[in-house]
C-alpha atoms as a PDB file:
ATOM      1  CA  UNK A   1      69.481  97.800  65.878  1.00  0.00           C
ATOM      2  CA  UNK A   2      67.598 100.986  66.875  1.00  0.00           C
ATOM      3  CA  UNK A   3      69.413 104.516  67.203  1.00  0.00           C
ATOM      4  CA  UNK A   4      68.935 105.058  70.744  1.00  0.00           C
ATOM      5  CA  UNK A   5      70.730 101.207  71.281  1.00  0.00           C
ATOM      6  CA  UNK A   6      73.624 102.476  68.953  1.00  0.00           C
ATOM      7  CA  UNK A   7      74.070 105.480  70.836  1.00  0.00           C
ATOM      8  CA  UNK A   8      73.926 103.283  74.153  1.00  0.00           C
ATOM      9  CA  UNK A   9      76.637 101.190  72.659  1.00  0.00           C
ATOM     10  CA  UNK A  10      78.671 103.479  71.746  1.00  0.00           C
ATOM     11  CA  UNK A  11      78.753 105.994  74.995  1.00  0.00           C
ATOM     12  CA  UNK A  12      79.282 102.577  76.578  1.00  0.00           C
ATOM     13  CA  UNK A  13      82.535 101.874  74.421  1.00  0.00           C
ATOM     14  CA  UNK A  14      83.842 105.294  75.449  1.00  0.00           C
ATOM     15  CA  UNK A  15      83.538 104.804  78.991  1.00  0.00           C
ATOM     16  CA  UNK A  16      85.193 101.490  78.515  1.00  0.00           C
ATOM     17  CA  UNK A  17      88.404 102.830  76.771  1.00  0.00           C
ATOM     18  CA  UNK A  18      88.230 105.975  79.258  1.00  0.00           C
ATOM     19  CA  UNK A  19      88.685 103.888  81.697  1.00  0.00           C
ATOM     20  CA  UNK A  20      91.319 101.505  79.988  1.00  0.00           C
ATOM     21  CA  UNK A  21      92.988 104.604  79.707  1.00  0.00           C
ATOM     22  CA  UNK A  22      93.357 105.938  82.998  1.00  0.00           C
ATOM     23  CA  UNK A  23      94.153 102.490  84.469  1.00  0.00           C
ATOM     24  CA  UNK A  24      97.169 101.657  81.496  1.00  0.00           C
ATOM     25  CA  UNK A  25      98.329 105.071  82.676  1.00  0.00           C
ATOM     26  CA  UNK A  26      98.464 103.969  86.484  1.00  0.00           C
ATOM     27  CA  UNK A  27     100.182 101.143  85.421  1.00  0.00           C
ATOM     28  CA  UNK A  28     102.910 102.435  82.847  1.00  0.00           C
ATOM     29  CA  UNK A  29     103.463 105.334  85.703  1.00  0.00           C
ATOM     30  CA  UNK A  30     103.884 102.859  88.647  1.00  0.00           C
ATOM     31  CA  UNK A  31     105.567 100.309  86.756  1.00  0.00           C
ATOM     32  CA  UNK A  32     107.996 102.041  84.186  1.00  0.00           C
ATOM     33  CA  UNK A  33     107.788 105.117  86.737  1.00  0.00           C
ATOM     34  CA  UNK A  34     108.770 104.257  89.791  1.00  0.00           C
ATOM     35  CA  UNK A  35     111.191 101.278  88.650  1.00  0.00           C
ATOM     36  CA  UNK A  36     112.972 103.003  86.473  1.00  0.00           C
ATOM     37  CA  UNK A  37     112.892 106.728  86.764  1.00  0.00           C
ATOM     38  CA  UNK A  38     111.981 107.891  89.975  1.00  0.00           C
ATOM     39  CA  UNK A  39     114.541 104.506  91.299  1.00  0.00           C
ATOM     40  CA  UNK A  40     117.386 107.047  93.063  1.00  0.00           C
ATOM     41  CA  UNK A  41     114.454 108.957  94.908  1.00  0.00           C
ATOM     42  CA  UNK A  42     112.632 105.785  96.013  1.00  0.00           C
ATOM     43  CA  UNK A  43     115.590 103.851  96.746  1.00  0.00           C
ATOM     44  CA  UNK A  44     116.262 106.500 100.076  1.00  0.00           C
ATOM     45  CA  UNK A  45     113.407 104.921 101.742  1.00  0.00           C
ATOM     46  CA  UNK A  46     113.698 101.230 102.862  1.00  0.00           C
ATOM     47  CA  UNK A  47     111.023  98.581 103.198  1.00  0.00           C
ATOM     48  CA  UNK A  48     111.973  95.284 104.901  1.00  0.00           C
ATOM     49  CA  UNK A  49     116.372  95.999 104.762  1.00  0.00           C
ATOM     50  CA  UNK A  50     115.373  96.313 100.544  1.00  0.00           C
ATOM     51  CA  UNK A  51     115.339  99.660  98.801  1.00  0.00           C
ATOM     52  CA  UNK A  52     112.042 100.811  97.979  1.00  0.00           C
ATOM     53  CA  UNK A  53     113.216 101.617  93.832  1.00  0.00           C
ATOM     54  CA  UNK A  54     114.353  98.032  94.139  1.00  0.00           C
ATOM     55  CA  UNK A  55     111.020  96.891  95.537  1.00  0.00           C
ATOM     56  CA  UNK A  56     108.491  98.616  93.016  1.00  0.00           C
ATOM     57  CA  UNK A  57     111.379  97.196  90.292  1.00  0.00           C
ATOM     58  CA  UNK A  58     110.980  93.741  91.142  1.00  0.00           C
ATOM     59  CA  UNK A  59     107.196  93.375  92.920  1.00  0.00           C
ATOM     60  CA  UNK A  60     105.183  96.636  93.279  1.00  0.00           C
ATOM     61  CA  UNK A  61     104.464  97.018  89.509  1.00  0.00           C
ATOM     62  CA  UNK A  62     102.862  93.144  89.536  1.00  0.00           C
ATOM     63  CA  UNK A  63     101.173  93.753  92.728  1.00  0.00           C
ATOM     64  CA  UNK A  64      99.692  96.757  91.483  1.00  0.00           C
ATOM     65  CA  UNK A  65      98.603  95.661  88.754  1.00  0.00           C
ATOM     66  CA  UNK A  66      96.778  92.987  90.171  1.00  0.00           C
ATOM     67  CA  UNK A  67      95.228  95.765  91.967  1.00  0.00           C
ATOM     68  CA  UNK A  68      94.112  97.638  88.896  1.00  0.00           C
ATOM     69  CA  UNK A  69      92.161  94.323  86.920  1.00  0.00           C
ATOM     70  CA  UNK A  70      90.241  94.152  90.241  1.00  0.00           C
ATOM     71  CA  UNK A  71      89.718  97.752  89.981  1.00  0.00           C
ATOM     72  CA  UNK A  72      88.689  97.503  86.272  1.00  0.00           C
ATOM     73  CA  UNK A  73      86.322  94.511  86.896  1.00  0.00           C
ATOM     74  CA  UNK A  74      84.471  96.379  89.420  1.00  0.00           C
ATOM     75  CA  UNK A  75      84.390  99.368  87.099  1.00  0.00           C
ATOM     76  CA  UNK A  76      83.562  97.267  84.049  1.00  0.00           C
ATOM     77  CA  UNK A  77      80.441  95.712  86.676  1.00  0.00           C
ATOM     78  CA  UNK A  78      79.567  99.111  87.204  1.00  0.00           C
ATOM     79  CA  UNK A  79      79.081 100.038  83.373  1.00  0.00           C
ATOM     80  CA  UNK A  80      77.258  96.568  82.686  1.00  0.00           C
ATOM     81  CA  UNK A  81      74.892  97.954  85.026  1.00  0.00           C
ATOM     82  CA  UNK A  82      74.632 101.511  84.087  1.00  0.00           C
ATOM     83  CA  UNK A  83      73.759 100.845  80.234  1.00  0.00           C
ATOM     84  CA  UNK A  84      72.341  97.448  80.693  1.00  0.00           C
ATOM     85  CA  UNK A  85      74.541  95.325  79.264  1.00  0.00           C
ATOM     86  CA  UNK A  86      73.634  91.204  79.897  1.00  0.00           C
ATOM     87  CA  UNK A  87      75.658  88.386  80.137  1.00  0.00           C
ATOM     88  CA  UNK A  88      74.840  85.692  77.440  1.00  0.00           C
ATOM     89  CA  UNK A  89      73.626  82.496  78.960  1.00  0.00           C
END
């Protein structure tokens, strides 16, 4: 394996958990966030007769996070391209 394919690798890696990162933070904020600590605030505004607090509690955390694996497959498409990694046949 040469140097400059090491260093590839390994800038690639970085970007990869950078972006793990920021999306597991998304997540843990939305989900443990706003269904558990910011509940009283969110639960003064009312989507469909249920309680917003109640809402990110029982679906919003799942839907976004649905949201964020699309997000990080695009992303992870993105990096494939940028430091040419190719999918085994």
């Amino acid at each position: 394996m040469s140097e400059e394919s090491n260093s590839s690798n390994t800038e690639y890696w970085r970007a990869n958990l950078k972006w793990v990162g920021i999306l597991l933070a998304i997540w843990f904020i939305v989900s443990y966030g706003c269904g558990i600590l910011f509940v009283d605030e969110l639960n003064k505004i009312r989507i469909g007769g249920f309680k917003l607090g109640f809402w990110f509690a029982q679906q919003g955390s799942i839907y976004v996070f649905v949201v964020l694996i699309a997000v990080y497959v695009r992303i992870m498409n993105g990096l494939d391209k940028k430091y040419g990694a190719k999918k085994e046949d």
